[in-house]
Protein backbone atom coordinates (compact mmCIF):
# COMPACT_ATOMS: atom_id res chain seq x y z
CA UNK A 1 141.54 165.92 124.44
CA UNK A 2 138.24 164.63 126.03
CA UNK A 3 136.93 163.66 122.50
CA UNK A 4 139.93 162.12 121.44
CA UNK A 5 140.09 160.31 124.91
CA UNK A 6 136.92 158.50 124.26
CA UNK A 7 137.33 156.58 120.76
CA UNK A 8 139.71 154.32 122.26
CA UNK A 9 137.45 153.26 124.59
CA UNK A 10 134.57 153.07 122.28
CA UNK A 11 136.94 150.74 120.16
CA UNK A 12 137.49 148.56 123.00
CA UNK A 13 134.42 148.62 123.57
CA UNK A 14 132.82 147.55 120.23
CA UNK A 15 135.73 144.58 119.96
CA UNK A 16 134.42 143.84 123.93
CA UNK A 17 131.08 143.42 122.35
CA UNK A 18 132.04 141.55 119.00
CA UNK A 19 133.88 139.30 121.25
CA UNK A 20 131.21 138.94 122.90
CA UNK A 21 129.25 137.82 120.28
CA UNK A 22 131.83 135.58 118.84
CA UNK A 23 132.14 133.72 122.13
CA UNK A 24 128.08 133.52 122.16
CA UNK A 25 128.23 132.36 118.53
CA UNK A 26 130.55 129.92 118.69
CA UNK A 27 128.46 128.53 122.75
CA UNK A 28 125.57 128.35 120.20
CA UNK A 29 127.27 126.68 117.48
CA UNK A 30 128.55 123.86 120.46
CA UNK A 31 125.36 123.29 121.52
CA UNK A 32 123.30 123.16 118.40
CA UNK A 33 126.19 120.46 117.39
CA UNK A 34 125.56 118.60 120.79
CA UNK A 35 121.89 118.40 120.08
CA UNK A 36 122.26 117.53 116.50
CA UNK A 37 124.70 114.77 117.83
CA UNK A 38 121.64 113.49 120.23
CA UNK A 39 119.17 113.64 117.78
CA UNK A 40 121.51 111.58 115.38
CA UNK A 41 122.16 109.08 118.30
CA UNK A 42 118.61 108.50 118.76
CA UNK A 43 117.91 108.57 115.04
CA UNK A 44 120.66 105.45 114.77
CA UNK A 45 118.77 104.00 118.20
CA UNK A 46 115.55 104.34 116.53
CA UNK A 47 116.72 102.35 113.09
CA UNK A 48 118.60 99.79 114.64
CA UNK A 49 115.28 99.25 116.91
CA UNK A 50 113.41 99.27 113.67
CA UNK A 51 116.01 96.66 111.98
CA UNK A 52 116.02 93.94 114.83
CA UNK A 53 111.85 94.35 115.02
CA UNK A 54 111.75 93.61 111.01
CA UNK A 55 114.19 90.92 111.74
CA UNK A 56 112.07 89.47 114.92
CA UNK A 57 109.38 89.64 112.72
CA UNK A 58 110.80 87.88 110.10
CA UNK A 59 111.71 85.18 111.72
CA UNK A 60 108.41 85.29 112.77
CA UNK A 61 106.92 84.69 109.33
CA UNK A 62 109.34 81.83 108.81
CA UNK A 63 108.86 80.09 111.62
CA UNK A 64 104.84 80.10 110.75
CA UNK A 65 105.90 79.37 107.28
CA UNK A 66 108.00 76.23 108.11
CA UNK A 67 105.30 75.23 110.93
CA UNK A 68 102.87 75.59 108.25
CA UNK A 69 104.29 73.38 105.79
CA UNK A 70 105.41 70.85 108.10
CA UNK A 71 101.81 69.84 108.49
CA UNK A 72 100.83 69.78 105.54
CA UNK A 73 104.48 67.36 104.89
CA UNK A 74 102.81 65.36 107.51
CA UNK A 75 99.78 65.57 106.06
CA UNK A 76 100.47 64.21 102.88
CA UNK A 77 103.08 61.47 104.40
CA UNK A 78 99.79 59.83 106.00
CA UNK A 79 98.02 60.31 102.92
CA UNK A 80 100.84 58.43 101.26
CA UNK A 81 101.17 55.79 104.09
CA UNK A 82 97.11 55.20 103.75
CA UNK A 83 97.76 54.78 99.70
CA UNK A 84 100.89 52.53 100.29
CA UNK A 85 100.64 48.70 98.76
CA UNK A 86 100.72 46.03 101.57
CA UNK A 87 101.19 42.66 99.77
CA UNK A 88 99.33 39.99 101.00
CA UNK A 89 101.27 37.04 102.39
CA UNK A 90 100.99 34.59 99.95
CA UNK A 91 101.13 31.17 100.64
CA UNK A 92 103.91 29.19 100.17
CA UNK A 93 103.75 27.61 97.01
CA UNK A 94 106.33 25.20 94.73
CA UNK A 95 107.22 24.03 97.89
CA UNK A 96 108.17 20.20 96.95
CA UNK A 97 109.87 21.38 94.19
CA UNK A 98 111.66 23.89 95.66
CA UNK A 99 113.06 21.45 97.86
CA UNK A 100 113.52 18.68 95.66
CA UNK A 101 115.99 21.14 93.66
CA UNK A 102 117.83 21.71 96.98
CA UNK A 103 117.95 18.60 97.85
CA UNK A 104 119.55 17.55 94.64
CA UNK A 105 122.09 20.66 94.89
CA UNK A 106 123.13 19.48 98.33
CA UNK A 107 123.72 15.88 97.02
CA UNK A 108 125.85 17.05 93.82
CA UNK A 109 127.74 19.27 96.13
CA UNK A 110 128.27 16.34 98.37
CA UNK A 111 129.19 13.87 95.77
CA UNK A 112 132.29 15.25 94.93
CA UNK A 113 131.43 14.19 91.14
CA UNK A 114 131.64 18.25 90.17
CA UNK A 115 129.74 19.82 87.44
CA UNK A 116 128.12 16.73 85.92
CA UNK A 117 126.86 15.78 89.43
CA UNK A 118 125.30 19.36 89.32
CA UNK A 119 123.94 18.77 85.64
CA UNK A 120 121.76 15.94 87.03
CA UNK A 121 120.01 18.43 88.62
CA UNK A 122 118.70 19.56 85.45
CA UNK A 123 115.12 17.58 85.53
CA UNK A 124 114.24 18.92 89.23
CA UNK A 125 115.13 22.26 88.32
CA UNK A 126 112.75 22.20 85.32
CA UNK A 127 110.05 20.94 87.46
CA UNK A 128 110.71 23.68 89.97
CA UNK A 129 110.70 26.73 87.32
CA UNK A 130 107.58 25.35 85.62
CA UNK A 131 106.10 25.27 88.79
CA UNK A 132 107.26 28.52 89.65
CA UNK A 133 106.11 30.29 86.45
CA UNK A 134 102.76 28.90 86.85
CA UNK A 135 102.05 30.20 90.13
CA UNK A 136 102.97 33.39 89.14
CA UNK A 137 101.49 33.65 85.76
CA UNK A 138 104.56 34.43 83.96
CA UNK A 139 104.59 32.35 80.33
C-alpha cells in the first residue's frame, strides 16, 4: 500500500510544480509586456521629440529663407528707386494762350449765345494747340 500511497502525491506534486511554472510563465509574460509597453512609450516620446525638432527646425530654415529674401526685396526696391525717372519741372509754357482760350470759354459760357458763342473760340484754340505742339515737339 506504501507504493501505491505515494503516486498520488507525486501527481500532486508534479501539477504543484507545473502550476508553478504556469503562474511564473504567465508573471514573465506580464512583465516582458510591461517593459515592451515602456519601451514603446518612449519609442513614441522619442519620435514625437524628433517630429517637433524637424518642425522647429524647419521653421527655422524658413524664417532665414524669408529674412533672406526680404533683403535682397529691399535691396532691389532701392536699386529701383535710384533708377526711377524724376521729371524735371518744366516751365510753364503756352501760358498766354492757354489763357486766352479760357478766357474765351468763360465768355461764350457767359454769353448765353450757346454753341456758336463757343465756335468763336475756334481761332484762340488754334493758337493754343500750335503753341502747345511746338513746345512739345509733337508735329
Amino acid at each position: 500500500m506504501g507504493g501505491n500511497g505515494s503516486k498520488p502525491g507525486a501527481a500532486v506534486a508534479v501539477a504543484d510544480d507545473q502550476q508553478a511554472i504556469i503562474s511564473q510563465t504567465k508573471m514573465l509574460e506580464a512583465h516582458m509586456r510591461a517593459e515592451l509597453e515602456k519601451e514603446r512609450q518612449a519609442l513614441t516620446e522619442a519620435f514625437v521629440a524628433q517630429q517637433q525638432e524637424l518642425a522647429s527646425q524647419q521653421v527655422i530654415n524658413q524664417l532665414t529663407l524669408e529674412k533672406r529674401e526680404s533683403a535682397n526685396l529691399e535691396t532691389q526696391i532701392a536699386a529701383l528707386k535710384a533708377q526711377q525717372y524724376t521729371p524735371k519741372n518744366p516751365a510753364a509754357k503756352c501760358v498766354d494762350e492757354e489763357g486766352a482760350c479760357l478766357k474765351c470759354y468763360e465768355d461764350a459760357a457767359k454769353s448765353g449765345k450757346g454753341v456758336e458763342a463757343f465756335l468763336e473760340c475756334r481761332a484762340v484754340v488754334e493758337a493754343y494747340s500750335s503753341c502747345a505742339k511746338a513746345s512739345t515737339g509733337i508735329p
